[in-house]
Protein backbone atom coordinates (compact mmCIF):
# COMPACT_ATOMS: atom_id res chain seq x y z
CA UNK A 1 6.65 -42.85 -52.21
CA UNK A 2 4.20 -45.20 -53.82
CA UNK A 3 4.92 -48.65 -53.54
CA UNK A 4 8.10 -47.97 -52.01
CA UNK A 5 6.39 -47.37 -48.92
CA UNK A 6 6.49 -51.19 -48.58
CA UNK A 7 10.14 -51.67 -48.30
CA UNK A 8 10.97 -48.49 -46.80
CA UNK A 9 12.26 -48.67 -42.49
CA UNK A 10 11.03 -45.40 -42.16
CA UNK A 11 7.65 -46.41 -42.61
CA UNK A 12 7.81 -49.41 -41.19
CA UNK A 13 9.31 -47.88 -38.13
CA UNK A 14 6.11 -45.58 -37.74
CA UNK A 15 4.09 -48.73 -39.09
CA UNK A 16 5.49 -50.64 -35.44
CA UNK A 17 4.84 -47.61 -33.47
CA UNK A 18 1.31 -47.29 -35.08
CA UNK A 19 0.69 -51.30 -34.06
CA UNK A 20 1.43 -50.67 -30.54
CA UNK A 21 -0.83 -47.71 -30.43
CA UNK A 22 1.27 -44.73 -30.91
CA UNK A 23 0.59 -41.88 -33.24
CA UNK A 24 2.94 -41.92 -36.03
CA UNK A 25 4.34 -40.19 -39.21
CA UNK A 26 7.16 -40.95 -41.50
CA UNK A 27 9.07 -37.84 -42.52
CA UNK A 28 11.09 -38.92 -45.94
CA UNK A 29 12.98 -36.25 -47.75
CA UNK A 30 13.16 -36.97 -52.05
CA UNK A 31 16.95 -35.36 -52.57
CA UNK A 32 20.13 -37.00 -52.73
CA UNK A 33 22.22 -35.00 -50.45
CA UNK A 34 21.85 -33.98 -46.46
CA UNK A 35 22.97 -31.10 -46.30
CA UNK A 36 20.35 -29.56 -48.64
CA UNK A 37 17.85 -30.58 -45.71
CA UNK A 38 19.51 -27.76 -44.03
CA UNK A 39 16.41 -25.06 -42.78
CA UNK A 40 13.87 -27.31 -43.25
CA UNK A 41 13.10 -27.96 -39.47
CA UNK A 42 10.18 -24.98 -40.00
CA UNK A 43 8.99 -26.71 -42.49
CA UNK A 44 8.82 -30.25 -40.84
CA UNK A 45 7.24 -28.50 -37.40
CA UNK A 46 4.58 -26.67 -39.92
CA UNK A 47 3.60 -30.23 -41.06
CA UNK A 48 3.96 -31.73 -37.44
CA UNK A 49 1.84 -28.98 -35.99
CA UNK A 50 -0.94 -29.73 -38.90
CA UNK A 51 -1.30 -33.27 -38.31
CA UNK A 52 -1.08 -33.49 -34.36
CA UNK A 53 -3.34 -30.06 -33.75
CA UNK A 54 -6.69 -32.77 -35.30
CA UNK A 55 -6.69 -34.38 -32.16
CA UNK A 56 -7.02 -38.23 -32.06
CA UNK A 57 -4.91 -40.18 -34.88
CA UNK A 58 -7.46 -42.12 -36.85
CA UNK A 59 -7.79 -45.79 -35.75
CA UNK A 60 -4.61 -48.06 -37.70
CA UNK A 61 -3.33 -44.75 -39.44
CA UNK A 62 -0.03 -43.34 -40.02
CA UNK A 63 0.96 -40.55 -41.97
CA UNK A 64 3.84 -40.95 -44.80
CA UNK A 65 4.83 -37.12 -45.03
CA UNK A 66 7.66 -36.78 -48.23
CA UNK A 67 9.34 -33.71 -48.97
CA UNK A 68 10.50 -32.19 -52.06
CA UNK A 69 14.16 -31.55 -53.03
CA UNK A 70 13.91 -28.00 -53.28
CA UNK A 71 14.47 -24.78 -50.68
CA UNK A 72 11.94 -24.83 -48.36
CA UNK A 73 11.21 -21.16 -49.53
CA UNK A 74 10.40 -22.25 -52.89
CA UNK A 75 7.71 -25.16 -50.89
CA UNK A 76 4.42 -24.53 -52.80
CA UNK A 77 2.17 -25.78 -49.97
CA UNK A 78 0.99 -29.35 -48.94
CA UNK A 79 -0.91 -32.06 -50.65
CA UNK A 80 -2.96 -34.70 -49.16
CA UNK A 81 -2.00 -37.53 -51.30
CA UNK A 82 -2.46 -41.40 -52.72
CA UNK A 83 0.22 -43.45 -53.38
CA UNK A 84 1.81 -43.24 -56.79
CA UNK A 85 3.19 -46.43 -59.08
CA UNK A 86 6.98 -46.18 -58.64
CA UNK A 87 8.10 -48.49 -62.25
CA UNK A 88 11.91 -49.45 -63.02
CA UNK A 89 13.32 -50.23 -66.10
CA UNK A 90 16.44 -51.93 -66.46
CA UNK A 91 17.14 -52.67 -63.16
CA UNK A 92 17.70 -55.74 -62.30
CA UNK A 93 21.40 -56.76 -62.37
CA UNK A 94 22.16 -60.58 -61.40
CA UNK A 95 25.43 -60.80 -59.88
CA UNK A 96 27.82 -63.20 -57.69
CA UNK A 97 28.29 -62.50 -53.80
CA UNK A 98 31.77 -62.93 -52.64
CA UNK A 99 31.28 -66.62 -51.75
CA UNK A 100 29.87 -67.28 -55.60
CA UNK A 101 26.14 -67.74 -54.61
CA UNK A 102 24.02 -65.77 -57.56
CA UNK A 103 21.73 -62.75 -56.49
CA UNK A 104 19.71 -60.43 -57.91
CA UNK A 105 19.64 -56.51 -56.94
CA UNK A 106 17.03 -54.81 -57.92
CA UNK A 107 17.47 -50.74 -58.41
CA UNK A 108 19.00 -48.20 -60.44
CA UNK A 109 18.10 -48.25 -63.87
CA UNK A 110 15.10 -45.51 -65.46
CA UNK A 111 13.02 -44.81 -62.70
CA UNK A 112 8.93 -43.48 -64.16
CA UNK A 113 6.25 -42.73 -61.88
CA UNK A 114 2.81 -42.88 -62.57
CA UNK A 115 -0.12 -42.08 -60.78
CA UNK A 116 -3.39 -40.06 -60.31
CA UNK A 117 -3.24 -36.03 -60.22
CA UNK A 118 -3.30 -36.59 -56.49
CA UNK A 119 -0.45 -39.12 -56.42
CA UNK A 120 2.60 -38.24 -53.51
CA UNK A 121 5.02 -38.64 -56.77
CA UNK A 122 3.14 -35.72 -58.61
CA UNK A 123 3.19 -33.32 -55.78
CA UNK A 124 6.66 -33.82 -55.15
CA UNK A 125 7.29 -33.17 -59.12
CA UNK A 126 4.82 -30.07 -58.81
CA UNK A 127 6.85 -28.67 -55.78
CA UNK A 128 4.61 -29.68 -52.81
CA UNK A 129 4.76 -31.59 -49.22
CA UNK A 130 3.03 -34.86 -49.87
CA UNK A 131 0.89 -35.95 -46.79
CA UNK A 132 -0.43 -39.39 -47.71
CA UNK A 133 -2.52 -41.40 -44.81
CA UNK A 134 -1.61 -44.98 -44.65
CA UNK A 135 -3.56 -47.64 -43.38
CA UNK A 136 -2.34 -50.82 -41.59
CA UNK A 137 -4.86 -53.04 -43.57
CA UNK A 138 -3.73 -53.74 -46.70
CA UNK A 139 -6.80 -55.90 -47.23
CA UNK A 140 -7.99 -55.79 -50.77
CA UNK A 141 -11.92 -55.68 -49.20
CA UNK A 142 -12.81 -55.21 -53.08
CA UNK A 143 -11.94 -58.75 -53.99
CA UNK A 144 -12.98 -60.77 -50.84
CA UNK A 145 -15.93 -61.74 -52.03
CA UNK A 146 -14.62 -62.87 -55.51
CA UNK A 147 -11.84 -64.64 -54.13
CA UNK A 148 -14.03 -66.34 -51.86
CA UNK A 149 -15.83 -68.11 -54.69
CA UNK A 150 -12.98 -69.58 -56.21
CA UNK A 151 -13.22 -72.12 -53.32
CA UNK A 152 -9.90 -72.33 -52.55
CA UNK A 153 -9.21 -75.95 -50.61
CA UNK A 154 -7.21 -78.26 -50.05
């Protein structure tokens, strides 16, 4: 979710299939352990069935689909969703690998989330599938023209 979505193979394996032309959509669970995804497979083909029955995947689109780590009975519904602001505290621990070279790791600690009402993070909290679209251009088209003027050369 959020940011994450940046780092995460799941995404960028539908990212890849979305490049080549394929329709694609991540399917991310938020709980810690597998076997709670046990009877969610309705739940996944409900989702599935939602997304492909629209025809045509938009043009450079893939779907990040998260869901909640609850019983799919207790499933609220579905959100169409923005990306949320994912923000550690205390995470970064700088540490030795085995041949002495220094690294930093960077996880664990407080996790926060923040985010609009329609943020994936706050329908997961609220009980709900998050179905974000994703675009392939991650072009900030808002600043072009600014950064433009700074007449960047060399």
């Amino acid at each position: 979710m959020g940011e994450d979505v940046l780092y995460s193979g799941t995404v960028a394996a539908a990212m890849e299939a979305t490049v080549i032309g394929i329709p694609a959509v991540a399917f991310s669970w938020c709980g810690g352990f597998p076997e709670e995804l046990e009877g969610c497979e309705e739940l996944v083909a409900t989702v599935l069935k939602g997304i492909l029955s629209r025809g045509d995947f938009p043009e450079d689109t893939l779907f990040n689909v998260n869901l909640p780590a609850i019983r799919p009975s207790d499933v609220k519904g579905i959100r169409i969703t923005s990306l949320g602001r994912r923000r550690y505290a205390d995470s970064i621990t700088r540490a030795n690998d085995p041949s002495g070279k220094e690294y930093y790791w960077i996880g664990g600690g407080e996790v926060t989330w923040r985010g609009s009402e329609d943020s994936d993070f706050q329908a997961i909290d609220d009980g709900y599938v998050s179905v974000t679209p994703l675009h392939l251009d991650l072009t900030n088209y808002r600043l072009l023209e600014d950064v433009r003027a700074w007449d960047l050369t060399l």
